[in-house]
Protein backbone atom coordinates (compact mmCIF):
# COMPACT_ATOMS: atom_id res chain seq x y z
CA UNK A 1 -25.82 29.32 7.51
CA UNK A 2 -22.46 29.08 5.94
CA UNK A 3 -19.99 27.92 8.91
CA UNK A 4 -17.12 29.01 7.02
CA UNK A 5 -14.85 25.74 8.74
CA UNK A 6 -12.46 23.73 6.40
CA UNK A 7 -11.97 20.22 6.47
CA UNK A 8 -8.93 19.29 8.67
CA UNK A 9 -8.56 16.32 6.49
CA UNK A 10 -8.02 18.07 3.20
CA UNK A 11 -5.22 16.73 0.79
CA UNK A 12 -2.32 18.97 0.36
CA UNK A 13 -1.80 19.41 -3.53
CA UNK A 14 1.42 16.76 -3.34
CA UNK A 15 -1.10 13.96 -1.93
CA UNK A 16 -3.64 14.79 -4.82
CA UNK A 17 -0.92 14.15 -7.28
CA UNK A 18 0.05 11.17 -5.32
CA UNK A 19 -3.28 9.87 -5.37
CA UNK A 20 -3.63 10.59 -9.13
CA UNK A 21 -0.47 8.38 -9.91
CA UNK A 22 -1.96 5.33 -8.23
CA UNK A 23 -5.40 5.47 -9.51
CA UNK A 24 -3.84 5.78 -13.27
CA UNK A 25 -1.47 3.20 -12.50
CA UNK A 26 -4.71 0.80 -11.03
CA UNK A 27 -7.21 1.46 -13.67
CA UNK A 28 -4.23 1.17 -16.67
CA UNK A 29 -2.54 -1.93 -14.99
CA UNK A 30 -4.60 -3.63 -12.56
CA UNK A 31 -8.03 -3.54 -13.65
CA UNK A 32 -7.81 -5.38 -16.58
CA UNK A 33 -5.73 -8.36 -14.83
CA UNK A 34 -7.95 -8.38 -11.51
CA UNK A 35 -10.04 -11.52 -12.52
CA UNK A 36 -7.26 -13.60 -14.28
CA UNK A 37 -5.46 -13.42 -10.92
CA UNK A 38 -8.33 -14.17 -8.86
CA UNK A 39 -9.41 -17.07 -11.20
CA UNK A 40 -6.13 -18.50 -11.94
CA UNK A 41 -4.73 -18.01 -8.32
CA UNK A 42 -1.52 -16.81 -9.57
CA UNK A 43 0.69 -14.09 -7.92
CA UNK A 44 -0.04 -11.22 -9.66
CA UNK A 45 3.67 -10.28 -11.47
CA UNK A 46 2.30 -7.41 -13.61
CA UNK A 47 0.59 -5.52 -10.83
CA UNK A 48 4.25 -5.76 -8.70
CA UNK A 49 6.10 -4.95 -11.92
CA UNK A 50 3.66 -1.68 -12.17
CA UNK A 51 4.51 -0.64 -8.83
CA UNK A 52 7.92 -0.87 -9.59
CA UNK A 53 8.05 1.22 -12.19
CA UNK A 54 5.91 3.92 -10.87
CA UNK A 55 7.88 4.22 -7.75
CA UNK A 56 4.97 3.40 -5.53
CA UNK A 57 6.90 0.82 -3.21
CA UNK A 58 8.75 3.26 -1.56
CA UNK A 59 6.46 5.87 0.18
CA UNK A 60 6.94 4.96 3.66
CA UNK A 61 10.76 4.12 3.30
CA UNK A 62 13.36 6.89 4.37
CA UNK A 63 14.77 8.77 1.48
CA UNK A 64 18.34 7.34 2.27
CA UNK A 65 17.52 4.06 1.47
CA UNK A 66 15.56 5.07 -1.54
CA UNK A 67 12.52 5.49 -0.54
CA UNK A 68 10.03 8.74 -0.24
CA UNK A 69 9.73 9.07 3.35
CA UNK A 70 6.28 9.76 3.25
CA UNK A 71 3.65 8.38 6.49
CA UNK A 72 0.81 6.52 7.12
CA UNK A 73 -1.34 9.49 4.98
CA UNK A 74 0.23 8.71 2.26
CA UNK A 75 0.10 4.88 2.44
CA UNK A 76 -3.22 4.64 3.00
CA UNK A 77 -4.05 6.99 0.13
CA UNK A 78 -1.76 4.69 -2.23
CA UNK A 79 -3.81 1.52 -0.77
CA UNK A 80 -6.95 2.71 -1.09
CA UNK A 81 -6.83 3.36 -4.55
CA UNK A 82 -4.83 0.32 -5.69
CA UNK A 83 -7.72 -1.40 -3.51
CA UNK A 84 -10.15 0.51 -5.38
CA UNK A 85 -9.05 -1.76 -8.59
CA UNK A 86 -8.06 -4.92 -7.06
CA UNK A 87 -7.31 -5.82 -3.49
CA UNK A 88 -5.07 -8.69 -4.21
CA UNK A 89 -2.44 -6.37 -5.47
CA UNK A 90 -2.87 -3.57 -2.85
CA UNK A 91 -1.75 -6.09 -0.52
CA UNK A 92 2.05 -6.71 -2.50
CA UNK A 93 1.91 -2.50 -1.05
CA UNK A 94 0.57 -3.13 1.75
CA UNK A 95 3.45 -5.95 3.11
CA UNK A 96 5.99 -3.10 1.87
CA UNK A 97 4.09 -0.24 3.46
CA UNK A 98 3.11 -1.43 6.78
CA UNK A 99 4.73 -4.78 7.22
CA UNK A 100 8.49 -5.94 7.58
CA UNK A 101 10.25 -3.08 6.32
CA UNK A 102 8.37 -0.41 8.39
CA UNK A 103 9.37 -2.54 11.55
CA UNK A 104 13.26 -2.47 10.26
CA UNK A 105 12.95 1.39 10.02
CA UNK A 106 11.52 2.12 13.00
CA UNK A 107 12.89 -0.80 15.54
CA UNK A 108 15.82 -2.19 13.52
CA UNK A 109 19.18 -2.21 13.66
CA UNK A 110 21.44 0.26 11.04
CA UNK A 111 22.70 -3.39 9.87
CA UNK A 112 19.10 -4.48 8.91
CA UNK A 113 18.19 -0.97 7.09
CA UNK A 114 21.30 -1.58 5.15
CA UNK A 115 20.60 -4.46 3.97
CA UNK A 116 16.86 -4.72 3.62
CA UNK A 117 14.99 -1.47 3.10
CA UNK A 118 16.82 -0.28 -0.96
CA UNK A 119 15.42 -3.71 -1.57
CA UNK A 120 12.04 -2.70 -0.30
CA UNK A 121 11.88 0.48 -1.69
CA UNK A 122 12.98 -0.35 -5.36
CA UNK A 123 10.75 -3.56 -5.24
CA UNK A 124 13.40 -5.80 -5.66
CA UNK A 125 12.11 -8.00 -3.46
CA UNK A 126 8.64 -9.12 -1.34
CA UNK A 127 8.64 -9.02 2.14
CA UNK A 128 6.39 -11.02 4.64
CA UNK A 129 5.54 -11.67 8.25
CA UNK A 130 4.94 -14.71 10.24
CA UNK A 131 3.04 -14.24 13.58
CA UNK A 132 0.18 -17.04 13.23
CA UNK A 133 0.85 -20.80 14.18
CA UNK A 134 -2.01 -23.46 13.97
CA UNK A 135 -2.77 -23.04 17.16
CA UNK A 136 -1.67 -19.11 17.92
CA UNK A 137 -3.99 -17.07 15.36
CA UNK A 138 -5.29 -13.88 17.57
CA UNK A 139 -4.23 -15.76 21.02
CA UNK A 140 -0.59 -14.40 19.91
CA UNK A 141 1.22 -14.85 23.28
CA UNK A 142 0.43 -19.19 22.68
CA UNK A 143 2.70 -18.99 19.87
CA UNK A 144 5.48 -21.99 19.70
CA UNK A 145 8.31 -20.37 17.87
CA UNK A 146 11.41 -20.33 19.62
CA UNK A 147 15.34 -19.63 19.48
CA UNK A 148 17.87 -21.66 21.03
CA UNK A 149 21.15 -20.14 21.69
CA UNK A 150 24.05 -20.99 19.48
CA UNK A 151 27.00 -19.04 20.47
CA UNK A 152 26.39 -15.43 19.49
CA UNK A 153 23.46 -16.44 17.99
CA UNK A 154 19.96 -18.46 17.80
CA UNK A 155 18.37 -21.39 15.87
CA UNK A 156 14.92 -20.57 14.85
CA UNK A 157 12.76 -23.46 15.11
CA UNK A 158 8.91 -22.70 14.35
CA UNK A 159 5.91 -23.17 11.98
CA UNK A 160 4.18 -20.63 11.04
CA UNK A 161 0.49 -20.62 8.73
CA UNK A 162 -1.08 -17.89 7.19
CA UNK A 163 2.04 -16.30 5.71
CA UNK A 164 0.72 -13.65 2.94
CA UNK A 165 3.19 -13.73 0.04
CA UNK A 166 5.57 -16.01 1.89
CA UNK A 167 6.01 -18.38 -1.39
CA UNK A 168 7.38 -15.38 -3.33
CA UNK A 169 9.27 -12.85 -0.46
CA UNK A 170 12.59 -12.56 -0.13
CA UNK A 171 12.16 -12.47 3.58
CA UNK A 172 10.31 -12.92 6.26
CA UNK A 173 9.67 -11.21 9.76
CA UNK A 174 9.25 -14.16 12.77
CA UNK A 175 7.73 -13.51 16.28
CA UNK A 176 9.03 -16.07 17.97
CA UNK A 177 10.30 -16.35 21.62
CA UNK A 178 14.02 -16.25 22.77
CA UNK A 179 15.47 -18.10 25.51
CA UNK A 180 13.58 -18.40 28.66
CA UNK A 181 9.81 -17.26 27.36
CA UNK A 182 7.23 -18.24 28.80
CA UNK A 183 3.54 -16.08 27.85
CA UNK A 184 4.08 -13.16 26.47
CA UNK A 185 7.46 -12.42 28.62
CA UNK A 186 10.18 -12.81 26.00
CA UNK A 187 8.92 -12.67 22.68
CA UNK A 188 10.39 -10.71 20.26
CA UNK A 189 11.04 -11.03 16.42
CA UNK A 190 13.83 -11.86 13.83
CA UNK A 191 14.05 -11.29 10.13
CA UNK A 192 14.90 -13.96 8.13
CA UNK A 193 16.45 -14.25 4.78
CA UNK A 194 13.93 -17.25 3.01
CA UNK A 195 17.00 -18.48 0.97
CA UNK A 196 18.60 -19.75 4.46
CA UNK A 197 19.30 -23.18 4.96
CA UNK A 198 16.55 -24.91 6.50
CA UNK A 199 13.73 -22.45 5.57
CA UNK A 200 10.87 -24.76 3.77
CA UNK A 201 7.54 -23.67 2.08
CA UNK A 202 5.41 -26.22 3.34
CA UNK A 203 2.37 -25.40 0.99
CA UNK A 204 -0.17 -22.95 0.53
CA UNK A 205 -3.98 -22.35 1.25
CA UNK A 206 -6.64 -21.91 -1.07
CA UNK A 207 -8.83 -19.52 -0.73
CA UNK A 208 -12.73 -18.18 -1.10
CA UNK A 209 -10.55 -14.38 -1.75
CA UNK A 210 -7.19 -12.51 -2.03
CA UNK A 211 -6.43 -15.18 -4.59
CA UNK A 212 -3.68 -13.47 -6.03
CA UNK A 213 -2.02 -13.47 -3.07
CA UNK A 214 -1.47 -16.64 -1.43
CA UNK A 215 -1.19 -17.51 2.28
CA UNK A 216 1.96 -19.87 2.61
CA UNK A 217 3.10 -22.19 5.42
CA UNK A 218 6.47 -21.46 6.29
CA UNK A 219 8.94 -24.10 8.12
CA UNK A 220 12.51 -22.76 9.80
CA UNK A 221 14.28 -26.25 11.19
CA UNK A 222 17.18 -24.83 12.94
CA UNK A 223 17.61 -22.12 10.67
CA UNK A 224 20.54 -20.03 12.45
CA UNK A 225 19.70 -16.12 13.67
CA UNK A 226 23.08 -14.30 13.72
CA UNK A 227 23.02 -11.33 16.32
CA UNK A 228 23.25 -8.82 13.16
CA UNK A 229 19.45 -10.53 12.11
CA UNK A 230 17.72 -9.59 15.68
CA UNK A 231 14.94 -6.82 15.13
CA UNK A 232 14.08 -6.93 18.74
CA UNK A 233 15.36 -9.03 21.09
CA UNK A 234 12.55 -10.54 23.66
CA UNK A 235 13.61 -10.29 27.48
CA UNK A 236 11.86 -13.27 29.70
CA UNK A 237 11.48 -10.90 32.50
CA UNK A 238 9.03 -9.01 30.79
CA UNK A 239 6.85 -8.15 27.80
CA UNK A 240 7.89 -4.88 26.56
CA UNK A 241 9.05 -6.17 23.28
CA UNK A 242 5.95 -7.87 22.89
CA UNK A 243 3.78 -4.97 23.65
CA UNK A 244 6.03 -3.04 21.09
CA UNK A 245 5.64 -5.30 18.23
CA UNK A 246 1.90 -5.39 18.60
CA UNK A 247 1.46 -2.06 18.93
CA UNK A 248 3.56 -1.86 15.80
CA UNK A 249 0.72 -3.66 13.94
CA UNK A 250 -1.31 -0.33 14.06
CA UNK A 251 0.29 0.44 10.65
CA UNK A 252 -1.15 -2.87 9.37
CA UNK A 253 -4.50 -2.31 10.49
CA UNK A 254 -4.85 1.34 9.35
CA UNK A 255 -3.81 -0.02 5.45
CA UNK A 256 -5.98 -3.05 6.50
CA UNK A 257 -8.81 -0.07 6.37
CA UNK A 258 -7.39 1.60 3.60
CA UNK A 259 -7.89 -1.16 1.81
CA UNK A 260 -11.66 -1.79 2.59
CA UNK A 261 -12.45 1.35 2.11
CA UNK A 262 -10.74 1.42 -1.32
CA UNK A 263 -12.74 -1.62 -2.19
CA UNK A 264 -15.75 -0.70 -0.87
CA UNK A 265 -15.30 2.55 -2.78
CA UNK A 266 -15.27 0.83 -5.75
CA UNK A 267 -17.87 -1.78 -5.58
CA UNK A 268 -20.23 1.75 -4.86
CA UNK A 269 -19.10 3.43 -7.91
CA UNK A 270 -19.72 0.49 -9.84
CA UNK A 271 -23.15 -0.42 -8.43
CA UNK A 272 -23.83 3.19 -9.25
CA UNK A 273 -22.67 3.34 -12.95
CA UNK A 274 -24.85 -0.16 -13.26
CA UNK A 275 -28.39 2.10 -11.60
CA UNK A 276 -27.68 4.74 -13.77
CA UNK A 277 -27.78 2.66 -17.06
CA UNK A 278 -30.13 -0.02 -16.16
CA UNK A 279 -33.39 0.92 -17.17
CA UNK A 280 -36.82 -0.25 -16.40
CA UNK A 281 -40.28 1.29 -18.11
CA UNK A 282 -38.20 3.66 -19.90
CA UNK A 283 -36.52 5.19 -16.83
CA UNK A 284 -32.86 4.38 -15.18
CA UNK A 285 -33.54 2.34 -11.65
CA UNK A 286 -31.27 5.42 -10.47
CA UNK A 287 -34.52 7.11 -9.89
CA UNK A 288 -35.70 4.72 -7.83
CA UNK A 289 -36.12 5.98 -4.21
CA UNK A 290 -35.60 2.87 -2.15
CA UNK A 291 -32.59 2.35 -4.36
CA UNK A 292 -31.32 5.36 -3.24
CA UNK A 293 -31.89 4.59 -0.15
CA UNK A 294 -29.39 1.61 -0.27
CA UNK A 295 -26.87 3.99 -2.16
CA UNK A 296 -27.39 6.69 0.82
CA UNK A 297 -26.72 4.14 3.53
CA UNK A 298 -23.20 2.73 1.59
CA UNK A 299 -22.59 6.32 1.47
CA UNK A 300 -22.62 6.99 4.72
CA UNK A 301 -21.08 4.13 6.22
CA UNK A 302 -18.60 4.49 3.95
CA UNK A 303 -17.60 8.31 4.52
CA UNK A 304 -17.71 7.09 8.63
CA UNK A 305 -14.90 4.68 7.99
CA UNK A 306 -13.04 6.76 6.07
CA UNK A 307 -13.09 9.82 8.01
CA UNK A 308 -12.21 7.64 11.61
CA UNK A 309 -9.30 6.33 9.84
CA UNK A 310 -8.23 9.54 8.54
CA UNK A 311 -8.23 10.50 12.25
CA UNK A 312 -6.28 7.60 13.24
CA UNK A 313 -3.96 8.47 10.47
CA UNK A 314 -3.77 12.09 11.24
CA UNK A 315 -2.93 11.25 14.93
CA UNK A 316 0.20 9.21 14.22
CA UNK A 317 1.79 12.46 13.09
CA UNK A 318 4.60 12.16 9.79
CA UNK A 319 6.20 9.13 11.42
CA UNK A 320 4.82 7.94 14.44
CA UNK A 321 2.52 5.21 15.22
CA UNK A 322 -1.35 5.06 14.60
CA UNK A 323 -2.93 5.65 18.34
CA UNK A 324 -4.36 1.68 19.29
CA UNK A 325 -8.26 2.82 20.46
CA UNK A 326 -8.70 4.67 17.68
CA UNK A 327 -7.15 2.56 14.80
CA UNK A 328 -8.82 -0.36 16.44
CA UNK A 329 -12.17 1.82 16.07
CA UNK A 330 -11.04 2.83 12.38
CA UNK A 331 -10.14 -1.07 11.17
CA UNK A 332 -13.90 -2.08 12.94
CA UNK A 333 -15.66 0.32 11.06
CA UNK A 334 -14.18 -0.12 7.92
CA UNK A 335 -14.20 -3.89 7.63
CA UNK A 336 -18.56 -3.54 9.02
CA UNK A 337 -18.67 -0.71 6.39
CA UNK A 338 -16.58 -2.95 3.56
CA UNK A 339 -18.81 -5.90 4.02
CA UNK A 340 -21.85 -4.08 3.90
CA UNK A 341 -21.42 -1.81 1.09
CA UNK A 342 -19.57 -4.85 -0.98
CA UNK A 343 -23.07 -6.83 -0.32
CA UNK A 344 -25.26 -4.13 -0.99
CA UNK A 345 -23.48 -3.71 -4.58
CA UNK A 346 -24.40 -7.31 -5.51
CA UNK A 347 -27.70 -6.95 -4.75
CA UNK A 348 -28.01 -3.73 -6.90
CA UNK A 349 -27.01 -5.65 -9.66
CA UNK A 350 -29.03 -8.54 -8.87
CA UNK A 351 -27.89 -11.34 -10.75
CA UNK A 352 -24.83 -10.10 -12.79
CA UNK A 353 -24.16 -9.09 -9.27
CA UNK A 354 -23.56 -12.38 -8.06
CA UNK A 355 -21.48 -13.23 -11.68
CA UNK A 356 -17.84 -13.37 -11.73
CA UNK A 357 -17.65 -11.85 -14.86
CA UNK A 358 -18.87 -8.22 -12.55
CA UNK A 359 -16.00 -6.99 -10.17
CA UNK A 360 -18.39 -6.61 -7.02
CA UNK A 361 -18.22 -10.64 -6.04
CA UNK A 362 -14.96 -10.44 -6.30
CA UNK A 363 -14.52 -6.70 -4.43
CA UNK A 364 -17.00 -8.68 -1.55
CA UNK A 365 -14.74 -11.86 -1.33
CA UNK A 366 -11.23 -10.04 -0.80
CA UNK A 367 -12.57 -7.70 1.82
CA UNK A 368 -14.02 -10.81 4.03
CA UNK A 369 -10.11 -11.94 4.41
CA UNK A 370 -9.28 -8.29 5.86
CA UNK A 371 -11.97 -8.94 8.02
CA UNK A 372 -10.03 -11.54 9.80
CA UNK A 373 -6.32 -10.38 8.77
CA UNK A 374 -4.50 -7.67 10.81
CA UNK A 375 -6.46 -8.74 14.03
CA UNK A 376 -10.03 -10.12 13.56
CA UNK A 377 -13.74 -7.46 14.35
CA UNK A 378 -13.87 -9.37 17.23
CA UNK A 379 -10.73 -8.79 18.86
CA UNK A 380 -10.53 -5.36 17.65
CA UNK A 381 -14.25 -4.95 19.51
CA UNK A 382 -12.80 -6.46 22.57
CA UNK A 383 -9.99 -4.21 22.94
CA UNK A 384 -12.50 -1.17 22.17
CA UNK A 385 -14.77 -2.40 24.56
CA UNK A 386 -12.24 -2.84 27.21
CA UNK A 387 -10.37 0.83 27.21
CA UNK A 388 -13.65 2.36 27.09
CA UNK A 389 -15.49 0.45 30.30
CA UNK A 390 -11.99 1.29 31.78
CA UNK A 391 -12.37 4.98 31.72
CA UNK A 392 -9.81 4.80 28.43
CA UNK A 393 -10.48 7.86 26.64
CA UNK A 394 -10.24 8.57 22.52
CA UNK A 395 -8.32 11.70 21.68
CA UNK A 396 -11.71 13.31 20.99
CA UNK A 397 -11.99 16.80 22.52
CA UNK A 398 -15.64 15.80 22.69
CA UNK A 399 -15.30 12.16 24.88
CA UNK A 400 -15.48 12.52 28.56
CA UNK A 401 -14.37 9.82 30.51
CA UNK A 402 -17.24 8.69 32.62
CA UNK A 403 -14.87 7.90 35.37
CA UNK A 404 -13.59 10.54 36.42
């Protein structure tokens, strides 16, 4: 029987196009540079230059500062295909997307649009964040960072690890506590021009994926803060600021997913073209049931993740923020769904699948670092686990709160 329904998620004809325009520019530009950036380690110049000249780093940037003004839709259908060819260089989007500059246009300052946000959206420059410390990865709120007052403004002293990009941005956005914090009362965040006196790349990490783009260690000794460079000032008599900036990482984790499932998406096709040409007695392994077996459980996992971030995505409206139960929901099910299909690819290919000279190793590699970036499965089952035995409720019309 013919239901007649039509899919609430459908892409208008602007989002196609959209979509079109970064799957040519990934399969002309990043495709055939994917392994020489994961092999060599270097940051991948051509991939940002192709961005740049397509126009791509500006979707989520207002139109007065030269960007599209386009939402999270958008973003994630940008990432996903640009993760589709190589993750590394989805993430130079990504930290553009739904890192610094999206804080600075939603929380900042008219000061810090001014100044920041034509550089974002022309990709004149690479922006990062710093929120980990050695000893402050998920466990946020035990971070060390801290200002010091120095007339009207601060000195930023802090250390922070796991910077993605930080040895190439032009700046960087610091959680770091002001005056008087203590927990999570009091933190807030600063942006930071990386040229400032004092500012050191201490090194950087190497990797088992995401090669292309490093993870930096990032020293400020006494760098000064003028009042101008505030994003959101942290009060110690509470944690609003706190709760604001981490609820601003919603963005992150819905590209996070984007970018799994563009991956993911990938490593399928791939592991598909592969069954349909490999043949065996005369007849492509294609036909094999229990091989399509595999293929109809990547499927399906797959289409899950996508269609609970889509939801997620939907629910933050043109410019609002990603809802937090069901983006943490989305980001879980697409980094389970990532790994698995990404695995499942290299053992359709059997050995070439485990080669580097195939794309699926690499596809599987990058996706285990989103697996941990953006807020780890664990944390994100956690806070899942604890809205729901709460009586917390997802926007489904279908969930009924067992509490009440």
């Amino acid at each position: 029987m013919d239901a007649g329904g039509t899919d609430p998620f459908a892409e208008t004809d602007d989002q196609q196009a959209l979509r079109q325009l970064a799957r040519d520019v990934a399969e002309r530009e990043l495709t055939p540079n994917a392994r020489h950036w994961d092999e060599t380690e270097e940051f991948p110049q051509g991939s940002w230059d192709a961005l740049r000249k397509a126009d791509l780093f500006g979707i989520t940037i207002t139109e007065k500062y030269g960007g599209m003004g386009m939402g999270d839709v958008e973003a994630a259908i940008v990432l996903e295909e640009l993760a589709r060819a190589d993750v590394s260089s989805a993430i130079l989007a990504q930290l553009i997307f739904n890192g610094p500059p999206r804080a600075i246009e939603h929380l900042g300052s008219d000061a810090l649009k001014e100044r920041w946000l034509p550089m974002a959206a022309s990709g004149e420059g690479l922006f990062c964040i710093g929120i980990s410390e050695t000893e402050a990865g998920s466990a946020v709120n035990h971070m060390r960072a801290r200002l010091t007052a120095d007339g009207d403004g601060y000195r930023l002293n802090a250390y922070k690890n796991y910077v993605t990009g930080g040895h190439k941005a032009a700046a960087c956005l610091v959680w770091c506590r002001f005056p008087g914090s203590e927990g999570s009362k009091g933190i807030g965040a600063v942006v930071v021009d990386l040229t400032s006196d004092g500012v050191t790349m201490a090194g950087t990490h190497v990797k088992m994926g995401l090669r292309g783009t490093s993870e930096a260690e990032l020293a400020f000794d006494d760098v000064y803060v003028a009042p101008e460079d505030v994003l959101l000032p942290g009060d110690p008599a509470d944690s609003e600021s706190f709760k604001t900036l981490i609820a601003h990482i919603n963005h992150e984790r819905c590209g996070n997913a984007a970018m799994c499932i563009g991956a993911a998406q990938g490593s399928l096709e791939y592991a598909v073209r592969y069954m349909n040409e490999r043949t065996v007695g005369g007849r492509p392994i294609a036909e094999l049931q229990g091989l399509q077996w595999k293929v109809a459980d990547m499927a399906t996992q797959l289409e899950g993740a996508r269609l609970l971030l889509l939801r997620a995505l939907h629910l933050a409206g043109p410019q609002g923020t990603p809802p937090a139960l069901e983006t943490a929901m989305a980001k879980t099910a697409a980094n389970l769904a990532a790994k698995f299909v990404c695995d499942e690819a290299i053992q359709l290919l059997g050995g070439y699948g485990y080669s580097r000279e195939y794309p699926v190793e690499r596809a599987y590699r990058d996706i285990r670092g989103l697996c941990i970036g953006a807020g780890t499965v664990e944390i994100q089952r956690n806070f899942v686990g604890s809205q729901v035995v709460r009586g917390k409720t997802s926007a489904s019309p279908g969930w009924r709160n067992p509490l009440v």
